[in-house]
Protein backbone atom coordinates (compact mmCIF):
# COMPACT_ATOMS: atom_id res chain seq x y z
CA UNK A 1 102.49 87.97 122.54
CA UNK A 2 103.83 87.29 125.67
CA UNK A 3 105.71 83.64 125.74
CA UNK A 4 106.96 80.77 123.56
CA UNK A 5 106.79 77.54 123.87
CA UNK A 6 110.25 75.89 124.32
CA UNK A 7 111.34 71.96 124.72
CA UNK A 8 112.37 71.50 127.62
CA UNK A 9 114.88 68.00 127.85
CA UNK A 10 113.04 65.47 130.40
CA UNK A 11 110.41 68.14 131.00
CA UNK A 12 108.60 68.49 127.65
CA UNK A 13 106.94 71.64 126.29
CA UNK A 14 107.07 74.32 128.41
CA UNK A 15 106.10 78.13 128.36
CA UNK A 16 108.98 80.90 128.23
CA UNK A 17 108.43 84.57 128.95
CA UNK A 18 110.66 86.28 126.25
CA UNK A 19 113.93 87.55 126.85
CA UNK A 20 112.98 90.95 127.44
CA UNK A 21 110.24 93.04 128.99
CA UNK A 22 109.56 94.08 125.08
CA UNK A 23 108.54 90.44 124.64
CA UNK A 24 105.17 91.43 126.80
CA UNK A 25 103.04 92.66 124.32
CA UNK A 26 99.12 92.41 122.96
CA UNK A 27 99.29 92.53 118.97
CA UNK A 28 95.88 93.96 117.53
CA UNK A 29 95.16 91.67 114.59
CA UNK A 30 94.08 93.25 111.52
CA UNK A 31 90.94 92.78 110.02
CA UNK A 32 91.50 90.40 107.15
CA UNK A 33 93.59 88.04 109.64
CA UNK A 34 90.56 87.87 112.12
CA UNK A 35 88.36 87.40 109.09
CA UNK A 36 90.44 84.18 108.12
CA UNK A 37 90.50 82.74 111.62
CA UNK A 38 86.88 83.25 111.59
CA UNK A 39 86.27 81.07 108.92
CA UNK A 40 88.77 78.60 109.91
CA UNK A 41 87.30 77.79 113.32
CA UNK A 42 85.50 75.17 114.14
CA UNK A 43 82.03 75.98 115.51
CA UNK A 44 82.33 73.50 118.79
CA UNK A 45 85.75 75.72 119.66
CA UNK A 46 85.47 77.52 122.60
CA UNK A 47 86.66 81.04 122.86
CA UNK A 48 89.21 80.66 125.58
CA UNK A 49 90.90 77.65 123.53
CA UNK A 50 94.06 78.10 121.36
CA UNK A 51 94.16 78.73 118.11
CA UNK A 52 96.69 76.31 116.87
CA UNK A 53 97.16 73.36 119.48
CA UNK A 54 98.92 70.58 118.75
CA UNK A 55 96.71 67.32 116.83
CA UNK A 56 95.93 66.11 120.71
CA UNK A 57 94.43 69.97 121.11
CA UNK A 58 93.37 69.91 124.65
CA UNK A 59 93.94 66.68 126.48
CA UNK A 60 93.21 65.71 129.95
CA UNK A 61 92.36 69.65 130.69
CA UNK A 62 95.56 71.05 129.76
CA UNK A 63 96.76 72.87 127.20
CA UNK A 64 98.83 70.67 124.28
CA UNK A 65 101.29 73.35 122.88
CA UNK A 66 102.14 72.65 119.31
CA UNK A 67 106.24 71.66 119.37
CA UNK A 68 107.56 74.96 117.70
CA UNK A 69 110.12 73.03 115.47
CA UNK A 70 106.99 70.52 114.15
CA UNK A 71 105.42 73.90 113.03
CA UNK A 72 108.90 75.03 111.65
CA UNK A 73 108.93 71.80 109.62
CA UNK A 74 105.14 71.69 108.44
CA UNK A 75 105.85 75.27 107.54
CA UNK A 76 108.77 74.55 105.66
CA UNK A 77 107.45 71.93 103.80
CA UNK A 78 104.34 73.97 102.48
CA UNK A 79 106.76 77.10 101.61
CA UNK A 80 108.58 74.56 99.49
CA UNK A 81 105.45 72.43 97.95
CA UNK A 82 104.36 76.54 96.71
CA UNK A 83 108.08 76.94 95.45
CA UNK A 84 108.65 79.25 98.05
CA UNK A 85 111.85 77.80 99.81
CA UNK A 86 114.00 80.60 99.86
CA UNK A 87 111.13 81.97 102.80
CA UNK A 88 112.52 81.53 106.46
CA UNK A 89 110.64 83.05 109.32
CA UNK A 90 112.87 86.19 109.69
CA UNK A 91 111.33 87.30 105.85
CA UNK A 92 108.30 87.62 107.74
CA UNK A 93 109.60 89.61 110.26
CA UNK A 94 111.20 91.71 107.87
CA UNK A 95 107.99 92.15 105.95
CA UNK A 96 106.19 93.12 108.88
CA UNK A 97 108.63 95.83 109.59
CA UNK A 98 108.85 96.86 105.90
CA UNK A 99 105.11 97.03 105.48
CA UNK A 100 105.01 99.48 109.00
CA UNK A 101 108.03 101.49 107.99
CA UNK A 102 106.54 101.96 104.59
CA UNK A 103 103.27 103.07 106.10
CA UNK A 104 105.54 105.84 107.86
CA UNK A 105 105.30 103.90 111.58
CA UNK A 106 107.95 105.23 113.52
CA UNK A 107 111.06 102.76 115.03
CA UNK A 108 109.59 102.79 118.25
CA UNK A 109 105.94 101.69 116.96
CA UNK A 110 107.71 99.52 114.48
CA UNK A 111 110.09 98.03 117.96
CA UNK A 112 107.06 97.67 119.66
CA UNK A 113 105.40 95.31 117.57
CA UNK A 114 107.89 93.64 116.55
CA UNK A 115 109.09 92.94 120.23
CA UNK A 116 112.40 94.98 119.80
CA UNK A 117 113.38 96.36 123.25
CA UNK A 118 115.31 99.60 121.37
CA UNK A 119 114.00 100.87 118.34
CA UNK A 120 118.04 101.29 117.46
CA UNK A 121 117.93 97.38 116.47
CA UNK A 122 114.89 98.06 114.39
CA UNK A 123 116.11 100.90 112.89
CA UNK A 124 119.34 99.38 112.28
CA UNK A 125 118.73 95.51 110.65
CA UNK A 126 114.84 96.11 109.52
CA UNK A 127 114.06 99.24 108.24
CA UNK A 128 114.30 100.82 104.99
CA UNK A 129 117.94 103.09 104.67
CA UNK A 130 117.28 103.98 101.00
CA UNK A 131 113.24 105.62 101.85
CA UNK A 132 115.76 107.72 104.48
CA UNK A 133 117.39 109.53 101.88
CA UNK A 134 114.73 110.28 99.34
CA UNK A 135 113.20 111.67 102.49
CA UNK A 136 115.81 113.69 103.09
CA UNK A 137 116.46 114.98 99.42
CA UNK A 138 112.55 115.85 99.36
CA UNK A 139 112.50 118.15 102.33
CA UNK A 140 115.41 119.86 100.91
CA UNK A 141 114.27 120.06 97.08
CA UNK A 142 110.63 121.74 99.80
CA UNK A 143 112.83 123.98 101.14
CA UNK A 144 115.33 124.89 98.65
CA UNK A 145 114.40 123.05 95.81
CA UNK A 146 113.59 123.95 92.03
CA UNK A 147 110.45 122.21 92.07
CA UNK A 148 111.63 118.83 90.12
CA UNK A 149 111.06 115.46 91.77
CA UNK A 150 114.10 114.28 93.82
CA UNK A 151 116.49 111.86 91.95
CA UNK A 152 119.04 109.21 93.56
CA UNK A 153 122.36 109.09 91.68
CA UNK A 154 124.15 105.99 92.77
C-alpha cells in the first residue's frame, strides 16, 4: 500500500503518498482473500486494472479512483443493513493487529503491516496488554513454578 486517494477542492481526486516512509509498503494477501477476488472478477478485467474503481472504472484512459468517503458511506450502510453499526474502520485495524499479535507476530512485523512507523504506537494502542502478563507469569511458573497452569487474579 503505498498512497490514498484524497479530494482535492477544485482539483478532484488525487493520489497521496502516506505520511510516512512506513506508508510504502507491499501487503501479501492471504490466500482466502485472493481466492474471493478471484471469483469476483470479471473475466474481460485486465490484470493491470484496479480492483475497486469507481462505477465510471476506467474512463478516457485514466484511472477513476473510487471517492474514499462514497466507500466510507456504502460501507457504512452495509455494516448497518447486517446490524453491524457499532463497526468503524479502525475495528478492522485493530483486528488485523489482534489476529498478528495473537499469532505471536512481533510489534515491528505487526508496525509493518499495519503501516506504523514505530512499533511503540503498535505496541502501545493495538496490541494485547493482558496476553503480556500471562506470558510473563508462564515463564516464571517454567522457571520457578509448581507445575499448575498460571492464573490472573484481578
Amino acid at each position: 500500500m503505498s498512497e490514498r486517494v484524497l479530494g482535492v477542492r477544485r482539483v478532484g481526486l488525487v493520489r497521496h503518498e502516506g505520511k510516512t516512509f512506513a506508508a510504502q509498503r507491499v501487503l501479501p494477501l492471504p490466500g482466502f482473500l485472493l481466492e474471493c477476488l478471484a471469483e469476483r472478477r470479471p473475466d474481460d478485467v485486465m490484470p493491470s486494472s484496479m480492483v475497486f474503481p469507481n462505477s465510471r472504472g476506467h474512463a478516457l484512459g485514466r484511472k477513476s479512483w473510487r471517492d474514499p468517503q462514497n466507500t466510507g458511506a456504502r460501507l457504512r450502510d452495509a455494516l448497518d443493513a447486517a446490524g453491524y453499526e457499532w463497526v468503524t474502520s479502525h475495528v478492522f485495524r485493530k483486528t488485523a493487529a489482534t489476529v498478528l499479535d495473537q499469532a505471536g507476530l512481533s510489534a515491528r512485523a505487526i508496525a509493518g503491516h499495519i503501516g506504523h512507523a514505530r512499533p511503540s504506537i503498535t505496541q502501545d494502542v493495538y496490541m494485547d496488554k493482558r496476553a503480556e502478563g500471562r506470558d510473563a507469569a508462564e515463564a516464571f511458573d517454567a522457571a520457578y513454578g509448581s507445575g499448575n497452569d498460571s492464573e490472573s487474579v484481578e
